[in-house]
PDB file of N, CA and C in Angstrom:
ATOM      1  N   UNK A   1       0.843  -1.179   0.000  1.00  0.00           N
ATOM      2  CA  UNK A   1       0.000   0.000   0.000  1.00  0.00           C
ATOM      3  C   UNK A   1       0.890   1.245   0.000  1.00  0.00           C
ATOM      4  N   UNK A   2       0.519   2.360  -0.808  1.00  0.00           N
ATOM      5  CA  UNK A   2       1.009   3.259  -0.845  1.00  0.00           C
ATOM      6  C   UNK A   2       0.743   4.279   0.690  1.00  0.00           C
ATOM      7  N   UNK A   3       2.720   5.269   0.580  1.00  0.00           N
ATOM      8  CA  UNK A   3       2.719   5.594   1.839  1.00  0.00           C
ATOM      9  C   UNK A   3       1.470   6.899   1.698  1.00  0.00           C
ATOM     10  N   UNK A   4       1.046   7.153   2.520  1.00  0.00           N
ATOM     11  CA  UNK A   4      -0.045   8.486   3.147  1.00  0.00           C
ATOM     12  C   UNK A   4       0.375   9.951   3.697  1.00  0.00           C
ATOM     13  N   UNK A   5      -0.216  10.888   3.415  1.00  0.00           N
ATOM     14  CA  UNK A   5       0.497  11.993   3.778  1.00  0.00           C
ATOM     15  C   UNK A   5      -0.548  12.718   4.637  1.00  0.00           C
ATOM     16  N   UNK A   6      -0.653  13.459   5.455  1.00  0.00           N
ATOM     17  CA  UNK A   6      -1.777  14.634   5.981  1.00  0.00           C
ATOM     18  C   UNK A   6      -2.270  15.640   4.697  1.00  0.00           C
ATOM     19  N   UNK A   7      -3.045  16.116   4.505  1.00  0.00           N
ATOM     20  CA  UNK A   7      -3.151  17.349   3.645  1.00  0.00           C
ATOM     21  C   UNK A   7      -4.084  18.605   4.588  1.00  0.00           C
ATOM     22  N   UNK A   8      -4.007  19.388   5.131  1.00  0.00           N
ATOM     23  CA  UNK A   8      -5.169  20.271   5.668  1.00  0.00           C
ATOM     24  C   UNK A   8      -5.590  21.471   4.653  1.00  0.00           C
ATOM     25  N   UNK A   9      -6.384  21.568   4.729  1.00  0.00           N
ATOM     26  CA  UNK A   9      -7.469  22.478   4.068  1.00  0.00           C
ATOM     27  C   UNK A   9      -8.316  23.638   5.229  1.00  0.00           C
ATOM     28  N   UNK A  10      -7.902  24.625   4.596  1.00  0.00           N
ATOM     29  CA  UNK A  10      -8.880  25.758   5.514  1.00  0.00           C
ATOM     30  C   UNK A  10     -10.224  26.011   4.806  1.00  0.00           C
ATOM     31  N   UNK A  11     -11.475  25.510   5.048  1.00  0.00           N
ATOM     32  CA  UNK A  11     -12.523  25.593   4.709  1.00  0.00           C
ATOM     33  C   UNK A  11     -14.205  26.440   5.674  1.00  0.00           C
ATOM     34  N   UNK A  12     -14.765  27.198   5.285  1.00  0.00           N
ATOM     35  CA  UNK A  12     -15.741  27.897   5.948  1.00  0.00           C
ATOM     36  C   UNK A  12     -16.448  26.560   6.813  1.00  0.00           C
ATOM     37  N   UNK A  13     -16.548  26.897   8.190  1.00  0.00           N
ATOM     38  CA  UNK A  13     -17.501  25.925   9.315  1.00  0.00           C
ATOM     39  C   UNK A  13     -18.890  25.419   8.658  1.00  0.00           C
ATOM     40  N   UNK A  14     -19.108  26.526   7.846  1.00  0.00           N
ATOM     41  CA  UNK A  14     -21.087  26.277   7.398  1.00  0.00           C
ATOM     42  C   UNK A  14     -20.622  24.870   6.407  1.00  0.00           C
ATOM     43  N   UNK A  15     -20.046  25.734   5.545  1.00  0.00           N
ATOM     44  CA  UNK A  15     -19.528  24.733   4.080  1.00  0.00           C
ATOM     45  C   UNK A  15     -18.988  23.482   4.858  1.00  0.00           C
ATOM     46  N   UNK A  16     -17.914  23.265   5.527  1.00  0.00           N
ATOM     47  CA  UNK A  16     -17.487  21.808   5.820  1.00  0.00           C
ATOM     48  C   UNK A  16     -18.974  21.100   6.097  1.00  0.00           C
ATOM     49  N   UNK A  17     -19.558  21.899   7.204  1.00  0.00           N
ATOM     50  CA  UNK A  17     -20.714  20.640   7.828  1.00  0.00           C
ATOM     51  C   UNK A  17     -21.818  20.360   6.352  1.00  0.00           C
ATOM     52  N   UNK A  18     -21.991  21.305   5.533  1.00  0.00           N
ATOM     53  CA  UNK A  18     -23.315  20.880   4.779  1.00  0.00           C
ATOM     54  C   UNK A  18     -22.747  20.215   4.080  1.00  0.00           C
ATOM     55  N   UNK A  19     -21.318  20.219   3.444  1.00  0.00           N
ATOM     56  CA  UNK A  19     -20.690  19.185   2.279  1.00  0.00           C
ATOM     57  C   UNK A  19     -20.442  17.494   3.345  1.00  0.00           C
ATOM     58  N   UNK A  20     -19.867  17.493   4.471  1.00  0.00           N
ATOM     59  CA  UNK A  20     -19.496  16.176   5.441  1.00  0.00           C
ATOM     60  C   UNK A  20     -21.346  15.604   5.212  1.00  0.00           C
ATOM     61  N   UNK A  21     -22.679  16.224   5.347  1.00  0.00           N
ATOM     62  CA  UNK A  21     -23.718  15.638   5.471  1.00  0.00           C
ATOM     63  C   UNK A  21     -23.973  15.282   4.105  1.00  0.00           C
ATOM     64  N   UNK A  22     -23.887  15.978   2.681  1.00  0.00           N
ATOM     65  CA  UNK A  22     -24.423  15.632   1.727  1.00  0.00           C
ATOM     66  C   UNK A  22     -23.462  14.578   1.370  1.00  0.00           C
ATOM     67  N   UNK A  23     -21.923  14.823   1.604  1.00  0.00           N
ATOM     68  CA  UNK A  23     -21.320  13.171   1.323  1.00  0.00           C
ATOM     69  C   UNK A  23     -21.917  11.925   2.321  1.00  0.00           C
ATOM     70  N   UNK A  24     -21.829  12.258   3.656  1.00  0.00           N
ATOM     71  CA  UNK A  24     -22.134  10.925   4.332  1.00  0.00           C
ATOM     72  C   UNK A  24     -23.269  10.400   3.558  1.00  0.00           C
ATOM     73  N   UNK A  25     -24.424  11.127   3.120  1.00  0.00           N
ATOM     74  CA  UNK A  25     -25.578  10.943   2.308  1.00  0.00           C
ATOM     75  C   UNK A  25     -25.184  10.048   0.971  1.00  0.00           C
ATOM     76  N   UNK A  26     -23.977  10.333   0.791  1.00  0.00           N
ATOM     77  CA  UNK A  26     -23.776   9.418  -0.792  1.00  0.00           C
ATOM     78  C   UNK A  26     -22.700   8.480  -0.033  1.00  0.00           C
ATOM     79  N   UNK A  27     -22.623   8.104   1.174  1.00  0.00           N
ATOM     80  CA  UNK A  27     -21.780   6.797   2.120  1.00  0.00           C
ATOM     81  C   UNK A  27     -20.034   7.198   1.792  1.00  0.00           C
ATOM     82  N   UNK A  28     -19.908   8.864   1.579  1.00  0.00           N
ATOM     83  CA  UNK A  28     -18.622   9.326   1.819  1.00  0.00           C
ATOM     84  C   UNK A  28     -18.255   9.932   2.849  1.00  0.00           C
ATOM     85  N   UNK A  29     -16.893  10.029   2.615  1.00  0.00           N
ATOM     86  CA  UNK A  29     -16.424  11.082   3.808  1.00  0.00           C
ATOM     87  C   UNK A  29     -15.992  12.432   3.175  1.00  0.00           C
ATOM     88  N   UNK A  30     -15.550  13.417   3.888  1.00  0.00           N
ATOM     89  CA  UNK A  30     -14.778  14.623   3.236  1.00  0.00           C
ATOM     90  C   UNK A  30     -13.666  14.116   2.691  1.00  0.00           C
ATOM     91  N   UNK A  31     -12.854  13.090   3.577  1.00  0.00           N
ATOM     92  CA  UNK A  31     -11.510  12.919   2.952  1.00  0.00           C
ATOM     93  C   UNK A  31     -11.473  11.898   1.328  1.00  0.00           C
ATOM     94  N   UNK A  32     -12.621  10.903   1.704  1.00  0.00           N
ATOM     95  CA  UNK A  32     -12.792  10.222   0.077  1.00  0.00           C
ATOM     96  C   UNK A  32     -13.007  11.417  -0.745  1.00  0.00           C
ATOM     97  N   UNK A  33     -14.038  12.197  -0.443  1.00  0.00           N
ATOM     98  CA  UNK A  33     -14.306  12.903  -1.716  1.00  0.00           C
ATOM     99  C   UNK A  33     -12.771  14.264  -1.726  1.00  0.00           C
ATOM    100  N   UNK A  34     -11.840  14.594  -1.568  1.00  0.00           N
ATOM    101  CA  UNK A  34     -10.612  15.047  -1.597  1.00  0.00           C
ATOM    102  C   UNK A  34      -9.818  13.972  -2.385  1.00  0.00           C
ATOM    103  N   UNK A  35      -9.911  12.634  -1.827  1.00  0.00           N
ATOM    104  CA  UNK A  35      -9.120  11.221  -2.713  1.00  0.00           C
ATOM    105  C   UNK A  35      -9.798  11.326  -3.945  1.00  0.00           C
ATOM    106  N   UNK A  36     -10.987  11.356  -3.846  1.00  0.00           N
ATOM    107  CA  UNK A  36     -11.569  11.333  -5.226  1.00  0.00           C
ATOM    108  C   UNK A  36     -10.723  12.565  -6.162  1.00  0.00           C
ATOM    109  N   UNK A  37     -10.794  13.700  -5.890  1.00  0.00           N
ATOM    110  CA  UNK A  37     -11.006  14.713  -6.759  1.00  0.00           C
ATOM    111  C   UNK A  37      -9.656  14.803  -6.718  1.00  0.00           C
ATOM    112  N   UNK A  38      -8.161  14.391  -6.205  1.00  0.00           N
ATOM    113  CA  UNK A  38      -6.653  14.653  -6.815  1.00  0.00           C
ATOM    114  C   UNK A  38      -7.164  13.046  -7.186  1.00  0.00           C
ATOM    115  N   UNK A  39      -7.534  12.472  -7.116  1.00  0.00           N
ATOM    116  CA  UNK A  39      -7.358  10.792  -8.527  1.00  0.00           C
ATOM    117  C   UNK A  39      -7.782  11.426  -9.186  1.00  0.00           C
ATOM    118  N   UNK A  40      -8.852  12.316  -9.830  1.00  0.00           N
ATOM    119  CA  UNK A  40      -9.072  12.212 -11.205  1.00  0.00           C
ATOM    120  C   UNK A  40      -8.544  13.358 -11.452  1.00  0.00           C
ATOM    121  N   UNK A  41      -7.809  14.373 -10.790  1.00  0.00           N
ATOM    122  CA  UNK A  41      -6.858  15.451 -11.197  1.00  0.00           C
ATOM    123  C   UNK A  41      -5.431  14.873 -11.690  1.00  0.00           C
ATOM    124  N   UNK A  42      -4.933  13.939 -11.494  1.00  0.00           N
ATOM    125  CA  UNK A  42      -3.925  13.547 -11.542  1.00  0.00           C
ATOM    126  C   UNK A  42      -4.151  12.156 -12.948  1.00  0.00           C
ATOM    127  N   UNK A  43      -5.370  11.507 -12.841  1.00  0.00           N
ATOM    128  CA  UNK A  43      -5.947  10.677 -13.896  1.00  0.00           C
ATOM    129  C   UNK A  43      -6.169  11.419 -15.295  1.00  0.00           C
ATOM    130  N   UNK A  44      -6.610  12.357 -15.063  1.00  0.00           N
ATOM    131  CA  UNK A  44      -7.196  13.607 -16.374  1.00  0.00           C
ATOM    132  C   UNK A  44      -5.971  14.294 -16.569  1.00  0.00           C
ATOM    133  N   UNK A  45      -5.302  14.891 -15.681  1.00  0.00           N
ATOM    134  CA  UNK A  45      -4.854  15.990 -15.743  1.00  0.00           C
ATOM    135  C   UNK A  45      -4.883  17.256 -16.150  1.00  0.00           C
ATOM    136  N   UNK A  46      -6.516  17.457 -15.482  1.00  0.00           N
ATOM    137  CA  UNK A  46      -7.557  18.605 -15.262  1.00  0.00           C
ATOM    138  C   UNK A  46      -7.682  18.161 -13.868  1.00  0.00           C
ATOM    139  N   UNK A  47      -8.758  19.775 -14.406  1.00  0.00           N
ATOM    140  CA  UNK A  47      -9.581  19.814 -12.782  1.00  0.00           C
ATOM    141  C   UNK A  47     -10.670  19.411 -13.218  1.00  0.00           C
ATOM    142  N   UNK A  48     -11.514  18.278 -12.757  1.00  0.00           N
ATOM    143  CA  UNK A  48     -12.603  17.920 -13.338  1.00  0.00           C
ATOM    144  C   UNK A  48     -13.762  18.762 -13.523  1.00  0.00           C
ATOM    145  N   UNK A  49     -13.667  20.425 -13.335  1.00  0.00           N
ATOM    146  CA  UNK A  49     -14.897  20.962 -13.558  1.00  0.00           C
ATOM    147  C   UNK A  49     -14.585  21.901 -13.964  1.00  0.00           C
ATOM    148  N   UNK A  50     -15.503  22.179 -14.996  1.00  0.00           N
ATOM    149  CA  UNK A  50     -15.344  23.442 -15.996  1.00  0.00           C
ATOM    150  C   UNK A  50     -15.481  24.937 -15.437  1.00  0.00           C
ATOM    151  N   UNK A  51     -13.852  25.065 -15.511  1.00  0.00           N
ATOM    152  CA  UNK A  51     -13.799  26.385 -15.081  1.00  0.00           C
ATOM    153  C   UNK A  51     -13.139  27.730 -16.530  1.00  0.00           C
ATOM    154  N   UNK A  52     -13.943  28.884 -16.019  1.00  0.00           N
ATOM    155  CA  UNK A  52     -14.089  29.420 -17.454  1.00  0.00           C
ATOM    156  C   UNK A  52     -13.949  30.867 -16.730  1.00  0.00           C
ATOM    157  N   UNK A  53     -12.850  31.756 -17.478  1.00  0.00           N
ATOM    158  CA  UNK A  53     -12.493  32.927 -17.031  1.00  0.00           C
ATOM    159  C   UNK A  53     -13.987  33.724 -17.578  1.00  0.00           C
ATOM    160  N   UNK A  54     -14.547  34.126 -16.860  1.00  0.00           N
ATOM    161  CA  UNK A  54     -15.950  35.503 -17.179  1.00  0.00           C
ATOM    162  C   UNK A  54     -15.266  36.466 -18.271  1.00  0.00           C
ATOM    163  N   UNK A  55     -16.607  36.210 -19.139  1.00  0.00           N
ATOM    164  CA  UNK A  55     -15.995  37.816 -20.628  1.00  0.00           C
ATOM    165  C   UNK A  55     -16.634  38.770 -19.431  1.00  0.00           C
ATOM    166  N   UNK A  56     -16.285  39.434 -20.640  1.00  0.00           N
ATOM    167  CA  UNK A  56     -16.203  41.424 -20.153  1.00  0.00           C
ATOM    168  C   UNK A  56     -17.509  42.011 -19.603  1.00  0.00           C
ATOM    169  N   UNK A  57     -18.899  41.301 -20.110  1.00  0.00           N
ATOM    170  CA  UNK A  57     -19.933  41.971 -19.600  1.00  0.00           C
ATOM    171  C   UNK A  57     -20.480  40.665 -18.288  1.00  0.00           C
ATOM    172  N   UNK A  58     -19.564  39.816 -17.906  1.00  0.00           N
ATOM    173  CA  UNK A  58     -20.045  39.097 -16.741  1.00  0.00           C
ATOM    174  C   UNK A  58     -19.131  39.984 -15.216  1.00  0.00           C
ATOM    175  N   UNK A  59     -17.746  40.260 -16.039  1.00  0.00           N
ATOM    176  CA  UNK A  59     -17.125  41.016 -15.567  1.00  0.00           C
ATOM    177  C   UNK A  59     -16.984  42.266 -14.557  1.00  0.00           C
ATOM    178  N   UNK A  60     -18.057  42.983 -15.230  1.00  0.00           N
ATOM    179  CA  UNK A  60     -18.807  44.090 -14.918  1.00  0.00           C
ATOM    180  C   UNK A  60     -19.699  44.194 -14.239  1.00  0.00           C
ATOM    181  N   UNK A  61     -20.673  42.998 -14.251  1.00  0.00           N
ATOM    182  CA  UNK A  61     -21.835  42.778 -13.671  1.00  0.00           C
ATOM    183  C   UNK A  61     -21.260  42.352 -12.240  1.00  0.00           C
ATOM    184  N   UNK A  62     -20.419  41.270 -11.896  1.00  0.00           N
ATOM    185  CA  UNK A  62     -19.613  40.894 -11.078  1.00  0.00           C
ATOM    186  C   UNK A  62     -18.884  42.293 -10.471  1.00  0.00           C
ATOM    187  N   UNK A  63     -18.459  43.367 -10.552  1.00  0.00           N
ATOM    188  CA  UNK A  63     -17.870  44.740 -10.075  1.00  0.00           C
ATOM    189  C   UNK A  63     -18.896  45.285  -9.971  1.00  0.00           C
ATOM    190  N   UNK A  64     -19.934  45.471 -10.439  1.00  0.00           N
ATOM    191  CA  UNK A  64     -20.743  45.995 -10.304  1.00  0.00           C
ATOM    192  C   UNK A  64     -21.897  45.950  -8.614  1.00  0.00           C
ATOM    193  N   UNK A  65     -21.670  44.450  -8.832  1.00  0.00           N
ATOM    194  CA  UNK A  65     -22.297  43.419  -7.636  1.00  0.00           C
ATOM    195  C   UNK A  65     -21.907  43.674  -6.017  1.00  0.00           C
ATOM    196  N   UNK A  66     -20.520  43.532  -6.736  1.00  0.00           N
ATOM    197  CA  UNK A  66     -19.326  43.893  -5.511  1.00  0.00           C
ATOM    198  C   UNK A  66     -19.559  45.193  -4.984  1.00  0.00           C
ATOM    199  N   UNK A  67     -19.659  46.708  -5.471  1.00  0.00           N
ATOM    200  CA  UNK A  67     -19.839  47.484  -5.269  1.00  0.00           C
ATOM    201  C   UNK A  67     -21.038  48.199  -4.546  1.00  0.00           C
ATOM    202  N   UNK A  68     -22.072  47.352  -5.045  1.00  0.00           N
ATOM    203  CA  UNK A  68     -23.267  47.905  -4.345  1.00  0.00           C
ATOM    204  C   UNK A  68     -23.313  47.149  -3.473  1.00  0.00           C
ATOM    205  N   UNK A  69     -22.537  45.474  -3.523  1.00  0.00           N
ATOM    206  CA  UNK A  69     -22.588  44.926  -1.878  1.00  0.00           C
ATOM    207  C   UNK A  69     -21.498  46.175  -0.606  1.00  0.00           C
ATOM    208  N   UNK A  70     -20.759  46.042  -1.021  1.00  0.00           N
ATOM    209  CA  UNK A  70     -19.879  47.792  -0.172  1.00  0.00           C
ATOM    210  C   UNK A  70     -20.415  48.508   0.363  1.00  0.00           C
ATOM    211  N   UNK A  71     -21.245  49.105  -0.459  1.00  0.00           N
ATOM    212  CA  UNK A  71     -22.226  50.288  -0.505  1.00  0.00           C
ATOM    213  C   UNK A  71     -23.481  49.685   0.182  1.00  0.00           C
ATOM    214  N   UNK A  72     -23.902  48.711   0.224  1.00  0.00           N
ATOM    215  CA  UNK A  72     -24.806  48.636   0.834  1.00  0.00           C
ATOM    216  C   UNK A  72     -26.575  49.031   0.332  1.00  0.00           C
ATOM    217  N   UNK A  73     -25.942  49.067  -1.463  1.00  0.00           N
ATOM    218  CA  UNK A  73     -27.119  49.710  -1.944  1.00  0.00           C
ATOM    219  C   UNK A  73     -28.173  48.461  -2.787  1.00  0.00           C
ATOM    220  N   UNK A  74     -28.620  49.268  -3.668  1.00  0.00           N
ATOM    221  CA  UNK A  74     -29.397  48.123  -4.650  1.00  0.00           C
ATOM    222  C   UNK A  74     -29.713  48.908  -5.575  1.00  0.00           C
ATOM    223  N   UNK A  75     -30.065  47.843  -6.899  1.00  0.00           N
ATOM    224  CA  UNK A  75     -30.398  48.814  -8.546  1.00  0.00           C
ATOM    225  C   UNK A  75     -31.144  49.283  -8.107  1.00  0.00           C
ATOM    226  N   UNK A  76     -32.076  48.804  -7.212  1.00  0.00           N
ATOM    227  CA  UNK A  76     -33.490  49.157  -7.929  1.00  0.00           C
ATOM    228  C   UNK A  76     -34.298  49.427  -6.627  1.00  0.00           C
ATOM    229  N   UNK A  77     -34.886  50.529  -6.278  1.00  0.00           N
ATOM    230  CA  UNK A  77     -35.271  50.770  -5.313  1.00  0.00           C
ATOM    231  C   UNK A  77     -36.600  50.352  -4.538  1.00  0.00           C
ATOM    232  N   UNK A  78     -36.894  49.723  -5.234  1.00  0.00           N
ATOM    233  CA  UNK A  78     -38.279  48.842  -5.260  1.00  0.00           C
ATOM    234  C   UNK A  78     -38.490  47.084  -6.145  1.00  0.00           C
ATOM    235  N   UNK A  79     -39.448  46.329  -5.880  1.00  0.00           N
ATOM    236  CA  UNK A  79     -39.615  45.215  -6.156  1.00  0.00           C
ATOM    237  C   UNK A  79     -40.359  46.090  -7.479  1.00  0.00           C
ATOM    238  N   UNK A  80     -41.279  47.033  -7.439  1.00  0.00           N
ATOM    239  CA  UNK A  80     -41.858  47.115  -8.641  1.00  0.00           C
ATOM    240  C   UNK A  80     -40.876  48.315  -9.873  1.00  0.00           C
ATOM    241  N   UNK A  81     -40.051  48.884  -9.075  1.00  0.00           N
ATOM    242  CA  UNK A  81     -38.788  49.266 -10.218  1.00  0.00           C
ATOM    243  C   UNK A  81     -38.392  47.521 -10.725  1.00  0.00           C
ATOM    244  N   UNK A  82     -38.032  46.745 -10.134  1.00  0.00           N
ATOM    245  CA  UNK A  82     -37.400  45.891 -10.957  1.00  0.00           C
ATOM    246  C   UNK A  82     -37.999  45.204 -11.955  1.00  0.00           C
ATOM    247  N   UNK A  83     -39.527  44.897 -11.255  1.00  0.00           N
ATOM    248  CA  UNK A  83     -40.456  44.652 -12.488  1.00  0.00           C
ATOM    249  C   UNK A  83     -40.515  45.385 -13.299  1.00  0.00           C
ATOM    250  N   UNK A  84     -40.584  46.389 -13.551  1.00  0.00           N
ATOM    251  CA  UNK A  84     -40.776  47.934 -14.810  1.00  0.00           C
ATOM    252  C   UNK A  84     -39.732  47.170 -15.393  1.00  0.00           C
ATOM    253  N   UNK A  85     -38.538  47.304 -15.251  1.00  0.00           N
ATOM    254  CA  UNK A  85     -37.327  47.287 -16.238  1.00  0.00           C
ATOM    255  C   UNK A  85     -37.256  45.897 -16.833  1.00  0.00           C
ATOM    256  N   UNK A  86     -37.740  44.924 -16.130  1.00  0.00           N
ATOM    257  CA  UNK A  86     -37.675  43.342 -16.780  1.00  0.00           C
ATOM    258  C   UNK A  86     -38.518  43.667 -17.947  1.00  0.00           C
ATOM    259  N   UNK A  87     -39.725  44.084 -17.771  1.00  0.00           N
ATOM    260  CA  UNK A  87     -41.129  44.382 -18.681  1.00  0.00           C
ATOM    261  C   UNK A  87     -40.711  45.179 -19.992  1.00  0.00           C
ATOM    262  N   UNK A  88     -39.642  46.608 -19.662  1.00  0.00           N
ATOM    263  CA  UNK A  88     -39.504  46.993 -20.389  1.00  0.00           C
ATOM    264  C   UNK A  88     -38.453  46.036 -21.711  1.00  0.00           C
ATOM    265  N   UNK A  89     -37.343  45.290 -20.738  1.00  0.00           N
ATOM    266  CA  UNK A  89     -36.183  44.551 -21.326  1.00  0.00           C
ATOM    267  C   UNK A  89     -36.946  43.474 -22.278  1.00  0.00           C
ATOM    268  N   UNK A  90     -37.753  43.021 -21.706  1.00  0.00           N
ATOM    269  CA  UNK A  90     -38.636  42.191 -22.111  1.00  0.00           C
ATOM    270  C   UNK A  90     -39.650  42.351 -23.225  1.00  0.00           C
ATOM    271  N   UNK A  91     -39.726  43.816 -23.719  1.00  0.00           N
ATOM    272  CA  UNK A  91     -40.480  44.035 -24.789  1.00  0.00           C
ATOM    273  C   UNK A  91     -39.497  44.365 -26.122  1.00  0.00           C
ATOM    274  N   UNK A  92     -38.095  44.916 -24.966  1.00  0.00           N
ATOM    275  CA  UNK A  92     -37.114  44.921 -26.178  1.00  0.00           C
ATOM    276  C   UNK A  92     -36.545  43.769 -27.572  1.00  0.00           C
TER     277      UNK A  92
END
């Protein structure tokens, strides 16, 4: 058998417990599903999930996001401003 190493991972408290329950749910552990995902990183030689740099207008939207989370603001100052503008986008 091959020798074993420690690996630690700094992961958010919420995230560890809801991912440890949805694996025990599929009869894993955290650490299988870590074994899992460097075997098929190292099998593929990928990362098994499609990761994709954001174009320019996801970009924006994303800075954009960020900013009014800062700020503390929002587009749209109402539930029925946001409806108006879907309605309008929507006729466009």
């Amino acid at each position: 058998m091959a020798r074993s190493t420690m690996l630690h991972v700094r992961v958010d408290d919420e995230i560890k417990t809801q991912a440890s329950e949805a694996l025990a749910a599929m009869g894993l552990s955290v650490s299988d599903a870590v074994r899992i995902l460097l075997k098929r990183v190292v099998n593929d030689q990928a990362f098994p999930l499609e990761l994709k740099v954001p174009n320019a207008e996801t970009r924006e939207a994303m800075k954009e996001a960020r900013a009014m989370m800062a700020a503390r603001t929002a587009r749209f100052s109402s539930v029925d401003a946001l409806v108006d503008e879907l309605e309008k986008d929507r006729q466009q």
